[in-house]
Protein backbone atom coordinates (compact mmCIF):
# COMPACT_ATOMS: atom_id res chain seq x y z
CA UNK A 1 113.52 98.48 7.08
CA UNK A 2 109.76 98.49 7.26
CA UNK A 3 108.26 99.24 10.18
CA UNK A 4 106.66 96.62 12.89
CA UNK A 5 102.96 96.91 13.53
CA UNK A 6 101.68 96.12 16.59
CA UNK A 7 98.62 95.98 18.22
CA UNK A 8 97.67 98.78 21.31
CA UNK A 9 94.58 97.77 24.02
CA UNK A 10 94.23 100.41 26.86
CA UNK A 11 91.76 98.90 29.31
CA UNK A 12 89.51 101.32 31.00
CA UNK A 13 85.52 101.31 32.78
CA UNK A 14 82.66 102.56 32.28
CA UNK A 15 81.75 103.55 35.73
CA UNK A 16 84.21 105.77 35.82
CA UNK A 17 82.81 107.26 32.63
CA UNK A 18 79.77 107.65 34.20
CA UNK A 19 80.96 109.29 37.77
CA UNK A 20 83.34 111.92 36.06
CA UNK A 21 83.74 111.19 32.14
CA UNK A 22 86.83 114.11 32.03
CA UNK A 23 88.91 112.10 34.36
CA UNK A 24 89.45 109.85 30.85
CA UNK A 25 90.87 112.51 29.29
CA UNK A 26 94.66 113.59 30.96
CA UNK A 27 95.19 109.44 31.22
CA UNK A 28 94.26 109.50 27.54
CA UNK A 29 96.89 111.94 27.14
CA UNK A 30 99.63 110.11 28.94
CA UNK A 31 98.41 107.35 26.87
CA UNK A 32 99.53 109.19 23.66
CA UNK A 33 102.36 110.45 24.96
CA UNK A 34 103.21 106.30 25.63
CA UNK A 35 102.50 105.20 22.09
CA UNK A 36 104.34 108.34 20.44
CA UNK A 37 107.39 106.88 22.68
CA UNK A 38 107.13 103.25 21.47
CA UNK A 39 106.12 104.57 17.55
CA UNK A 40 109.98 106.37 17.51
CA UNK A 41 111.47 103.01 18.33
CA UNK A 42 110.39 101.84 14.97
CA UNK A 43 106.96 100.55 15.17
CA UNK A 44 103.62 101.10 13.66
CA UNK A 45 100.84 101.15 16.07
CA UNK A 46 97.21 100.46 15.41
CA UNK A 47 94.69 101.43 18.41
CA UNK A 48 90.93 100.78 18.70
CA UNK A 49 89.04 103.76 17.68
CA UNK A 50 88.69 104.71 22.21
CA UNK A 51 89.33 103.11 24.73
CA UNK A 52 87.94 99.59 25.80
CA UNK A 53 85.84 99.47 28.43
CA UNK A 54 82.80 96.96 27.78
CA UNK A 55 83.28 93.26 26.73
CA UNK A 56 82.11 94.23 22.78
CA UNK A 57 84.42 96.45 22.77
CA UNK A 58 87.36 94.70 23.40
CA UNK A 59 85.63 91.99 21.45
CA UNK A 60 85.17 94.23 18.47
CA UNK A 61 89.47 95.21 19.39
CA UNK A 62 90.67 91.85 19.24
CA UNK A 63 88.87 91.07 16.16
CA UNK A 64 89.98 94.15 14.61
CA UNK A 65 93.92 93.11 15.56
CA UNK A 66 93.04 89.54 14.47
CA UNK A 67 91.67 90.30 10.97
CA UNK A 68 95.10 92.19 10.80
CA UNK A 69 98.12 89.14 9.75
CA UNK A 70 100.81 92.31 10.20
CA UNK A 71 100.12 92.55 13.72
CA UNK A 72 102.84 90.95 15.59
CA UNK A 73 101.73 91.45 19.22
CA UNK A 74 98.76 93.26 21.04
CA UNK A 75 100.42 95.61 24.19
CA UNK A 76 97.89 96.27 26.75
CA UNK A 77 97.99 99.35 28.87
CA UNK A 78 95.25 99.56 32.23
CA UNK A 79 94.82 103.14 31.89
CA UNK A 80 92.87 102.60 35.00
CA UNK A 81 91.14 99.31 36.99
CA UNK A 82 89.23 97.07 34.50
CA UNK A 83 87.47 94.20 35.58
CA UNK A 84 88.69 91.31 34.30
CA UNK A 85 85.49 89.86 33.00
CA UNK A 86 85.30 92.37 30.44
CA UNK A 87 88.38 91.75 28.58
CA UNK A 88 90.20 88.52 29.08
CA UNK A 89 87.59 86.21 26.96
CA UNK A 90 88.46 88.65 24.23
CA UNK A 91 91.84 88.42 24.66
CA UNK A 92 92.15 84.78 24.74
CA UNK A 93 90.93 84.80 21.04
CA UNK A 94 94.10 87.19 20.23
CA UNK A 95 96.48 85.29 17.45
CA UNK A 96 99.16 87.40 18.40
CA UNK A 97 101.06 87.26 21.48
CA UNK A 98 99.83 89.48 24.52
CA UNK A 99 102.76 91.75 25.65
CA UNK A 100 101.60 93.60 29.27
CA UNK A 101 102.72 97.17 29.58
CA UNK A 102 102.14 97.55 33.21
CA UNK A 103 102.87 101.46 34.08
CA UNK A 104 101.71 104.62 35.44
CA UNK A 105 102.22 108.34 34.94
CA UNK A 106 103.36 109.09 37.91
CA UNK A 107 107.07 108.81 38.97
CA UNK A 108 106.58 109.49 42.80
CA UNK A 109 103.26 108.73 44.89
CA UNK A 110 103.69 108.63 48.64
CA UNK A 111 102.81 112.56 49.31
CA UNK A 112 100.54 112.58 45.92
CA UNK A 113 98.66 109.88 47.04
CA UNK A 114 97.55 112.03 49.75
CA UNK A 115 95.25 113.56 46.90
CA UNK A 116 92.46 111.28 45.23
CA UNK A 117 93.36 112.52 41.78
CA UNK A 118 96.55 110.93 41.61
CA UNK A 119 95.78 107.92 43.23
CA UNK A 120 93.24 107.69 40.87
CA UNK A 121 95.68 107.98 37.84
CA UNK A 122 97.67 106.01 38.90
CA UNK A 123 95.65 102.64 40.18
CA UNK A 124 95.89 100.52 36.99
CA UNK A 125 98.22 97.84 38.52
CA UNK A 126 95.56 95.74 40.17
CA UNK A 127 93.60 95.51 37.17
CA UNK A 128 97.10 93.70 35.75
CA UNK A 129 97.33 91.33 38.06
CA UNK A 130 93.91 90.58 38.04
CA UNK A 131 93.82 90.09 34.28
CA UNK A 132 96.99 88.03 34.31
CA UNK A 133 95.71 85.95 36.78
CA UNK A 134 92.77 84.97 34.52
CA UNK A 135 95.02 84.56 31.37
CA UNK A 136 97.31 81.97 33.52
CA UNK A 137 94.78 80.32 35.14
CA UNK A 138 93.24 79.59 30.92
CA UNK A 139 96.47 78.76 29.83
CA UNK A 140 96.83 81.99 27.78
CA UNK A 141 100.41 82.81 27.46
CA UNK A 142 101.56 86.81 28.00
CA UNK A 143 104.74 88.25 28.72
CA UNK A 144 105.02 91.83 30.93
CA UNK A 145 107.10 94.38 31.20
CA UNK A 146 106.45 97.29 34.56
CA UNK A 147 108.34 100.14 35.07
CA UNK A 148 108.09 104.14 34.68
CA UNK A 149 108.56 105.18 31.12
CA UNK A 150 110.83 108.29 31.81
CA UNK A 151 112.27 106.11 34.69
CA UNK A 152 113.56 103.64 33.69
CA UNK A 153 114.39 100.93 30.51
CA UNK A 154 110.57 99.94 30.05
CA UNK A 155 110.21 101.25 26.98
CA UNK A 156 113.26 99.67 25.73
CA UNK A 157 112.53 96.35 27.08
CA UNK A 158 109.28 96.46 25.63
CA UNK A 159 110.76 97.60 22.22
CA UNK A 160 113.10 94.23 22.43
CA UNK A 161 109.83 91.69 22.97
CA UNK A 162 108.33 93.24 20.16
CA UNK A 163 111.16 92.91 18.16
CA UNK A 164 110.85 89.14 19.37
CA UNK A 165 107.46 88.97 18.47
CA UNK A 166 108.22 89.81 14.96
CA UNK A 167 111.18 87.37 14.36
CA UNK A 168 108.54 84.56 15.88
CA UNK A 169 106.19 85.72 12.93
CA UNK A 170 108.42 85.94 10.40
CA UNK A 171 109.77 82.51 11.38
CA UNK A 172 106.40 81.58 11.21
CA UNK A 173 105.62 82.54 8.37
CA UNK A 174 109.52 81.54 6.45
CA UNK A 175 109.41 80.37 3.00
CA UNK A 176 112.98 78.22 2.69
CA UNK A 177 114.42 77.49 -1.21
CA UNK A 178 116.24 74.14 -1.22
CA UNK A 179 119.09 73.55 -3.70
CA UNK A 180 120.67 70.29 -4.04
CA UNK A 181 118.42 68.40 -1.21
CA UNK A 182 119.52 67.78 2.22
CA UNK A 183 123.19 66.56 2.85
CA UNK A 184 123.13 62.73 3.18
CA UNK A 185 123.84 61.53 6.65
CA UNK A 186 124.08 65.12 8.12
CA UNK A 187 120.81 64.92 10.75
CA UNK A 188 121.45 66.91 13.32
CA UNK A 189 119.39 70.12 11.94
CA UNK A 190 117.22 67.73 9.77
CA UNK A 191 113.87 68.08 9.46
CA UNK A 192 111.26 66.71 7.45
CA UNK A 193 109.18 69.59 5.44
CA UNK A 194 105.57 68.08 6.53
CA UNK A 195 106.62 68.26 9.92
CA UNK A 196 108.55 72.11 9.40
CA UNK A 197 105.32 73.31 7.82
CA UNK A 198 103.06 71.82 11.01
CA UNK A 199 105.29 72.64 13.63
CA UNK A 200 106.61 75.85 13.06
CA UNK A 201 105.18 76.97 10.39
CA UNK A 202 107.71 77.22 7.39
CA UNK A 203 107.54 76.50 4.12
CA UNK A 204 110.03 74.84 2.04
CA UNK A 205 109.87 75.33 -1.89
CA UNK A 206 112.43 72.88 -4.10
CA UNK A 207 114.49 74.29 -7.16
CA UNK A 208 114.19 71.51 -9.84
CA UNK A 209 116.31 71.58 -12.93
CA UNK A 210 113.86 72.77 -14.89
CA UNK A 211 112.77 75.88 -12.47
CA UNK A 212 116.73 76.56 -12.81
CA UNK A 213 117.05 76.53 -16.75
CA UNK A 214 113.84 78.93 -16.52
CA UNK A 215 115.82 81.71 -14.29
CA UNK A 216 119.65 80.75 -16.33
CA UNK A 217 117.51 81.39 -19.41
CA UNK A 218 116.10 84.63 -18.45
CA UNK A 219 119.65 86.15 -17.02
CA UNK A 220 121.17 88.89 -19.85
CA UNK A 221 124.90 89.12 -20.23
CA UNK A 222 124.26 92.66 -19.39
CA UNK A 223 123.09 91.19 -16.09
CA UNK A 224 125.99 89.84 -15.52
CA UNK A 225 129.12 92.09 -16.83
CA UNK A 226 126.62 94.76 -14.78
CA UNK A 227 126.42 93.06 -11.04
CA UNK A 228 130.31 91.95 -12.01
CA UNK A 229 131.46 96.10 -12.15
CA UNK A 230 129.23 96.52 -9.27
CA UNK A 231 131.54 94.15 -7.75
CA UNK A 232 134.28 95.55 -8.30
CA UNK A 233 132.98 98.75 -6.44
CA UNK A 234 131.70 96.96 -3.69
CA UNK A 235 134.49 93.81 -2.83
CA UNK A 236 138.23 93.44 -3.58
CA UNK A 237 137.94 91.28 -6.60
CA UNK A 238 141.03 89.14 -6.82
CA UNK A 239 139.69 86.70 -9.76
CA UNK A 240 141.87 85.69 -12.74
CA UNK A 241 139.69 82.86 -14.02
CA UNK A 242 136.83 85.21 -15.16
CA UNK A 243 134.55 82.72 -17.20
CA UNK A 244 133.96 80.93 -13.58
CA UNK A 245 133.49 84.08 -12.23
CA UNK A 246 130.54 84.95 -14.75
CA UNK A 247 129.48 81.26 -14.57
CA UNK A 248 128.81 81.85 -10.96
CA UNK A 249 127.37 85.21 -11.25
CA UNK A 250 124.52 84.45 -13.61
CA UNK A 251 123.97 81.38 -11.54
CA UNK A 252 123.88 83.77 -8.29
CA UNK A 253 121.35 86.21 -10.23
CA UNK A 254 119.24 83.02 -11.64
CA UNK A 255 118.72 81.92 -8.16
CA UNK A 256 118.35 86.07 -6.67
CA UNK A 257 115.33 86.05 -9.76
CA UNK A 258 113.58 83.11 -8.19
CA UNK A 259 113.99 84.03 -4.94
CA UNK A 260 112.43 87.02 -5.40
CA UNK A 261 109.41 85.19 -7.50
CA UNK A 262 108.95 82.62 -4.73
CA UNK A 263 108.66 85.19 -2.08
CA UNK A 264 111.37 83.18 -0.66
CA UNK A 265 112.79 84.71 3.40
CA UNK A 266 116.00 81.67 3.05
CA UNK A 267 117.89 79.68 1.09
CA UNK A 268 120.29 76.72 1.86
CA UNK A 269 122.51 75.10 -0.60
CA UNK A 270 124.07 71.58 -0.58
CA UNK A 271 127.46 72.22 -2.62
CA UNK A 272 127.55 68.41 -3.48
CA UNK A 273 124.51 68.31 -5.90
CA UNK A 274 124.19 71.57 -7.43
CA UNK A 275 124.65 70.33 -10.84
CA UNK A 276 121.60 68.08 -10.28
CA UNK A 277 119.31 71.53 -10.11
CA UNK A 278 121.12 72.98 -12.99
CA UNK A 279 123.44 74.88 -11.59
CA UNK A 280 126.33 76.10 -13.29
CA UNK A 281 128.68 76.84 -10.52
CA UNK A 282 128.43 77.10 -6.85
CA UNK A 283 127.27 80.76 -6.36
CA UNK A 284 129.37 81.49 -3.09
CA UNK A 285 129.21 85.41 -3.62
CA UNK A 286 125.27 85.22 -4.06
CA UNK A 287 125.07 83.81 -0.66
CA UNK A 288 126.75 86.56 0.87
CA UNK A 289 125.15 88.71 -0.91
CA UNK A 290 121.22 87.24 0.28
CA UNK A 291 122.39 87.67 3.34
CA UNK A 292 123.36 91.59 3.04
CA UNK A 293 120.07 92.12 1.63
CA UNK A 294 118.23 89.87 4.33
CA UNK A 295 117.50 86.81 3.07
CA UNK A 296 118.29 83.56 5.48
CA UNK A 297 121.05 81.37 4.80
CA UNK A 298 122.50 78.05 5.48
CA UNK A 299 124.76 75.33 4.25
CA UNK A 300 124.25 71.80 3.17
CA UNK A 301 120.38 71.65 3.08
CA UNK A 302 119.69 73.05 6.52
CA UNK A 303 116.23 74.63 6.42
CA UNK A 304 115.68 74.48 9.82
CA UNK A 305 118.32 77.14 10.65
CA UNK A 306 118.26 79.14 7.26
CA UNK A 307 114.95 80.14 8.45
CA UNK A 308 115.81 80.81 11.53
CA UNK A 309 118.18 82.87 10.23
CA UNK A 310 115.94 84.59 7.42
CA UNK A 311 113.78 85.35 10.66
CA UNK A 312 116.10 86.92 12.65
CA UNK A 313 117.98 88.48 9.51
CA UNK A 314 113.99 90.69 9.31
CA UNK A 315 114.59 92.17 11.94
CA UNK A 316 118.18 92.08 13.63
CA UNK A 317 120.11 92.79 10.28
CA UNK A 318 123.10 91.78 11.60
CA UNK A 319 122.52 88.71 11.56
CA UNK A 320 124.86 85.68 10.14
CA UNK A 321 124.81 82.26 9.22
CA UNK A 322 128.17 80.75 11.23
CA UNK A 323 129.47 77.34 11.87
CA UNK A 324 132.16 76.46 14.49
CA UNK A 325 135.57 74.88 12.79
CA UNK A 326 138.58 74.81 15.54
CA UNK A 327 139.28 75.76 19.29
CA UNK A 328 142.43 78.09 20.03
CA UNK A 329 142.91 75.91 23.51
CA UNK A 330 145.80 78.52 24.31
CA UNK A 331 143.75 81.90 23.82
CA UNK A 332 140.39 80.23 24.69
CA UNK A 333 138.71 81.17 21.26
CA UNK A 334 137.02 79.01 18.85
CA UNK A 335 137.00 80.17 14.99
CA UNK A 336 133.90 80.32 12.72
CA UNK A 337 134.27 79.84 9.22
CA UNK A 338 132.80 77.95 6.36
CA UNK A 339 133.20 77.37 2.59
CA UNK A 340 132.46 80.98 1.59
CA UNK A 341 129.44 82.36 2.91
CA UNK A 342 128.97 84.73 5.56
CA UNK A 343 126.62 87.93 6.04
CA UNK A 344 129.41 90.21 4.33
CA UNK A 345 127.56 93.32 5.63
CA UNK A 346 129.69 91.99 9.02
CA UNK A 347 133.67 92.08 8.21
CA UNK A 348 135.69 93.47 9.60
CA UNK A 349 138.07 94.64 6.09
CA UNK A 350 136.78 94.39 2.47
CA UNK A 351 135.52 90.99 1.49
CA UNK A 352 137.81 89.35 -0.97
CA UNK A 353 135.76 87.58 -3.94
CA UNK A 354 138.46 85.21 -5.12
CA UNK A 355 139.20 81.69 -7.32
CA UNK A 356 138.16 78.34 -5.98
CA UNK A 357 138.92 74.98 -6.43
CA UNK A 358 136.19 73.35 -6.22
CA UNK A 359 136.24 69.22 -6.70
CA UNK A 360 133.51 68.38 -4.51
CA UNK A 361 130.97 68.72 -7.34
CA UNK A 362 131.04 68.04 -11.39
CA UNK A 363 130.36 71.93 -11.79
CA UNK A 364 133.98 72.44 -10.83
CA UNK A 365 136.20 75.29 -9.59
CA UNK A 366 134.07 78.40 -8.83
CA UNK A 367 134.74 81.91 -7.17
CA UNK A 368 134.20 82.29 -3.33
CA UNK A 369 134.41 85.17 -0.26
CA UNK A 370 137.03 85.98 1.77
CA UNK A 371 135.97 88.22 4.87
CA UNK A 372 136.23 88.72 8.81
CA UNK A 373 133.99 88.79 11.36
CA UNK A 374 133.96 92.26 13.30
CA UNK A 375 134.71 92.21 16.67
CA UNK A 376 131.89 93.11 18.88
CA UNK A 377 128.87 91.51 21.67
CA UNK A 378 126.91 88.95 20.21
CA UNK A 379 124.32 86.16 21.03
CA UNK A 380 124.76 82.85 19.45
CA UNK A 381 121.78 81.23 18.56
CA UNK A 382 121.32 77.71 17.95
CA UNK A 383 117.75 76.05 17.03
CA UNK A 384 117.65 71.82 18.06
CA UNK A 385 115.13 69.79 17.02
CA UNK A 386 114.59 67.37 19.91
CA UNK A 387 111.38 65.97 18.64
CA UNK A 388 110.17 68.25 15.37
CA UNK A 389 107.64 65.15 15.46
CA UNK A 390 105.73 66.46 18.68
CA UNK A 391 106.82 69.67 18.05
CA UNK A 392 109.97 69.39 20.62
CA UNK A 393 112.55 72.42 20.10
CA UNK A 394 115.69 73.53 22.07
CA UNK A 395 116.49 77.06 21.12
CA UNK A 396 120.57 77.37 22.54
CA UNK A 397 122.06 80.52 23.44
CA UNK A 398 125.47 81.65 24.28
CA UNK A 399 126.32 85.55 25.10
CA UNK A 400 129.92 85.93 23.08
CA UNK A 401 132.18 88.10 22.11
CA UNK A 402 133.55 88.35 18.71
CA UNK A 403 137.46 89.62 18.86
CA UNK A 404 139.40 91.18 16.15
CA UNK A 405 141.89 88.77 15.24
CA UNK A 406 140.45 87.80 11.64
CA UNK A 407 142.87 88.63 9.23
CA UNK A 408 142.24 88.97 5.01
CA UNK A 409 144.59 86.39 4.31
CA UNK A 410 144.24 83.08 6.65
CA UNK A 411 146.33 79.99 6.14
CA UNK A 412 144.19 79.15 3.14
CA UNK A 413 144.13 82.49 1.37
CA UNK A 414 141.27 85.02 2.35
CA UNK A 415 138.69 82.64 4.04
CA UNK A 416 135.56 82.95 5.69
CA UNK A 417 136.51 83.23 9.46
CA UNK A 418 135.75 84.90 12.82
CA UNK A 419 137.38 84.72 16.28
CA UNK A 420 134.47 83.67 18.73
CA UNK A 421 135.29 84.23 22.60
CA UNK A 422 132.70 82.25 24.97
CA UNK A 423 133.72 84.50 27.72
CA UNK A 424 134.84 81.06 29.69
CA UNK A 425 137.47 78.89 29.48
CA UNK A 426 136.94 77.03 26.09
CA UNK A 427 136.65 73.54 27.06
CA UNK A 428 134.23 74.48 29.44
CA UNK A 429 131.88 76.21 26.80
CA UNK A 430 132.09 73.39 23.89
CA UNK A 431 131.05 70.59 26.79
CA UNK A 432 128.52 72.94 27.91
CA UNK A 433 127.27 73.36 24.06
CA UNK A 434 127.37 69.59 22.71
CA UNK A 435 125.92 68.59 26.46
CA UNK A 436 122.55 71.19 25.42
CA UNK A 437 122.51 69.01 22.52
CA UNK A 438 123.68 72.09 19.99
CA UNK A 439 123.93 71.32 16.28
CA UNK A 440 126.70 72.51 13.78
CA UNK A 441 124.83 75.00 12.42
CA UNK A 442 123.91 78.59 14.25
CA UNK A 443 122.85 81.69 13.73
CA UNK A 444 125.08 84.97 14.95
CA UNK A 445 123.53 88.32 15.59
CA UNK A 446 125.58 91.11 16.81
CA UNK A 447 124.66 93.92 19.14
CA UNK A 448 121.33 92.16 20.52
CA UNK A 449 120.21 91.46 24.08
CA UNK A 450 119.96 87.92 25.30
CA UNK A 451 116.94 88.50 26.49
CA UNK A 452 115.11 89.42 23.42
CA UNK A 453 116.15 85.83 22.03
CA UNK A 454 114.86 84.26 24.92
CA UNK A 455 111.86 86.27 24.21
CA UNK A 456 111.74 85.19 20.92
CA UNK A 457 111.81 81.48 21.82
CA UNK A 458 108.92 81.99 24.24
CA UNK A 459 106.86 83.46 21.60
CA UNK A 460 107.68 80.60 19.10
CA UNK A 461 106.55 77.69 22.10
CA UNK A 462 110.30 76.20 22.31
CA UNK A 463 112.34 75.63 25.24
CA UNK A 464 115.59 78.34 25.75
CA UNK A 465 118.84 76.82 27.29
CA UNK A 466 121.07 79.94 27.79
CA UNK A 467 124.88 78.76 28.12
C-alpha cells in the first residue's frame, strides 16, 4: 500500500535564535527523532526546508503543503513558544486538516525544571494553547493529540487521525461507477450525483451500453480461460454450468478494464438492470474480487456507501461492504449476508465460486460466492444522508464483534454470511440502530479503533452517533 503523505510544521522564534541560536539545535534533534517515529508507521512526511519562525515563513509552509493535493493533514509540533500571530493566519489558509502534536522531550520535569535548560526544552505547551485558542475563536477546525512519545500511545493515536485524514480525502476525492441505475424505490442511501459531487465531493461516472460493448469487445478468450485457472488456484470452484461461468467472467474483466480506465475508487451494481448496460451476466465473483484489490463496493445503486467504502477500503484494507439479513433473538447475533458479494480477502474458509439461479434479470442464471466472515473486533460503519441537500450527514457507528459461526454450506448452499455480535442484547442494538436513523447498507472494517472513524467523520464535516 502506498504510503500517506502528510504535512510536518514545527513552530519555533526568532528571539530565541537571536539570544542563543544552538539552543535550536538538540530540539531539532528530538524533532527528527519524532518524525523518524511517525515515518515507520507508514507515512511520508514532507517538512519546510527549517523551522518556522516568522509569519513568511509559515506562509511560504502552508503554501508549500497547499500546492501539494497528496497531503492529507499538516501536524504541528511547538518545538518551543511561538507567538500566535506568526502562524495561525497561515494556517487558516491550510486545505488540509490541522492535526496538533502537543509534546515534549522530556519524560520527567519537577527536579529538571530546577535547571533553565530543560525548562526551556520543554515549554512548547503554551504556545498550543495559545494557537488553538486563535484557530477556535476563527472557526478553524484542528484536532490534538498530547502525550510523551516513548510514554505513552501518542504516536499511535496520532498515526490513527492520520489514517482518518486520508480516508476523508480519498472519500473526497471517490470516483463511483454506476451499473444498472439506482434501485427504484430503495431511498434510504439515495443520493442525487449533483448534490454527491457538491457535498462531499464524489464523483459518479455511468456505464452505458455502449461503454460496455467497448470493454466486452476488447476482453480475449485468453482473458478469460486465464483469470478462470487463476480461479481455480485461488477459490473452491464448484461450477458445472461453465458457459455462465465464462459469461460472467469476461463480464467481471470488461467492467475490471473500465474501472481501471475511469480511475474509478467504487462500484455499485443494481442486479435488476444489468442487461440494460450490456451486461452479460451478473459478475458476482468480480465484486469480490474489487473489493480484495481495494476498490469500493455496494449493492443496488448505492453510491453513497460504495464510496464510503472505496474510502475506507484505501486505507483500512479490511474493509467490507455488509448488509444486515436476520436476528438470532436466542444467541443475540444478527447475520450479514447478501447476494454474493463480500470483501473475500475476509473469510473465514475458502470462498466457494458456485452456480446461480438467477431470475431477477433477463441475463439469467450466473455464478456467485460463497464465503464467511472471520471472527474478530470490528467497527460498523454506517453513512445517513439526513439532508445531502444542505449537506446534512449522520456517520453511525457500532463497536462489534464478528464470531465464528459462519459455516461453507448455509441453508442455501455456500452463501455470503457473517455472525455479527452487538455486544448487547439484540433487540436493544437494532432499536438503537433504526432509532439513529441507520440505512441497510454499511460498511465493516475489522481490527480498527472507533476512534479513528469518529476521526474520520470529523474530518469529512458530518455528525458521528456511536451506538
Amino acid at each position: 500500500m502506498k504510503k500517506i503523505k502528510i504535512g510536518y510544521l514545527p513552530l519555533y522564534t526568532k528571539l530565541y535564535d537571536d539570544i542563543n541560536i544552538k539552543r535550536r539545535d538538540p530540539l531539532k534533534a528530538y524533532m527528527n527523532t519524532l518524525v523518524d517515529m511517525i515515518a515507520s508507521q507508514g507515512f511520508e512526511v514532507v517538512l519546510p526546508d527549517d523551522l518556522c519562525r516568522l509569519p513568511e515563513e509559515f506562509e511560504a509552509a502552508a503554501e508549500m503543503f497547499n500546492a501539494d493535493d497528496e497531503i492529507v493533514a499538516v501536524v504541528t509540533q511547538h518545538l518551543a513558544y511561538s507567538p500566535s500571530l506568526s502562524s495561525y493566519k497561515a494556517l487558516l489558509t491550510l486545505k488540509a486538516p490541522i492535526i496538533v502534536f502537543d509534546t515534549t522531550p522530556d519524560y520527567a520535569l519537577l527536579s529538571a525544571a530546577l535547571y533553565e535548560e530543560r525548562t526551556f526544552a520543554n515549554h512548547g505547551i503554551h504556545g498550543v494553547q495559545e494557537m488553538c485558542s486563535m484557530l477556535k475563536r476563527n472557526g478553524k477546525p484542528y484536532s490534538i493529540v498530547a502525550g510523551h512519545a516513548f510514554h505513552s500511545e501518542v504516536i499511535t493515536e496520532l498515526s490513527g487521525l492520520l489514517r482518518a485524514a486520508a480516508a476523508a480525502r480519498a472519500f473526497r476525492n471517490a470516483r463511483i461507477g454506476l451499473i444498472g441505475r439506482h434501485f427504484e424505490g430503495m431511498e434510504d442511501f439515495l443520493i442525487p450525483d449533483e448534490v454527491y459531487r457538491e457535498k462531499i465531493g464524489g464523483q459518479v461516472f455511468h456505464l452505458t451500453p455502449e461503454i460496455m460493448k467497448t470493454y466486452l469487445d476488447k476482453v480475449t478468450d485468453c482473458e478469460v480461460e486465464d483469470e478462470i485457472r487463476s480461479d481455480r488456484n485461488r477459490y473452491d470452484v464448484r461450477v458445472n454450468n461453465e458457459e455462465n461461468y465464462a459469461a460472467a467472467t469476461k463480464t467481471g474483466l470488461a467492467l475490471r478494464k473500465w474501472i481501471k480506465d475511469e480511475g474509478l475508487t467504487a462500484i455499485t451494481v443494481n442486479f435488476l438492470h444489468i442487461s440494460d448496460d450490456g451486461l452479460l451476466k451478473m459478475p458476482f465473483p468480480e465484486a469480490c474480487k474489487e473489493m480484495e484489490m481495494g476498490i469500493g463496493y455496494a449493492g443496488e445503486g448505492d453510491t453513497l456507501t460504495a464510496g464510503l467504502v472505496g474510502a475506507l477500503l484505501s486505507v483500512y484494507p479490511n474493509t467490507s461492504f455488509v448488509e444486515m439479513f436476520c436476528p438470532d433473538w436466542e444467541k443475540d447475533l444478527v447475520i450479514l449476508s447478501h447476494m454474493g458479494e463480500m470483501n473475500t480477502n475476509l473469510s473465514s474458509y475458502k470462498p466457494i465460486i458456485r452456480d446461480e439461479r438467477f431470475s431477477y434479470e433477463r441475463s439469467g442464471d450466473t455464478v456467485t460466492v460463497g464465503a464467511g466472515m472471520r471472527a474478530g473486533d470490528a467497527v460498523l460503519i454506517n453513512l445517513v444522508p439526513v439532508d445531502s441537500a444542505a449537506g446534512k450527514f449522520d456517520l453511525v457507528l457500532s463497536k462489534v464483534r464478528m464470531t465464528a459461526d459462519a459455516e461453507p454450506a448455509g441453508a442455501y448452499g455456500p452463501i455470503i454470511q457473517g455472525w455479527l455480535d452487538p455486544m448487547r442484547p439484540v433487540g436493544d442494538y437494532l432499536k438503537a440502530y433504526s432509532m439513529a436513523g441507520g440505512t441497510h447498507h454499511s460498511a465493516l472494517t475489522y481490527g480498527v479503533d472507533i476512534a479513528e472513524i469518529e476521526a474520520f467523520g470529523r474530518f469529512m464535516g458530518f455528525n458521528t452517533v456511536v451506538i
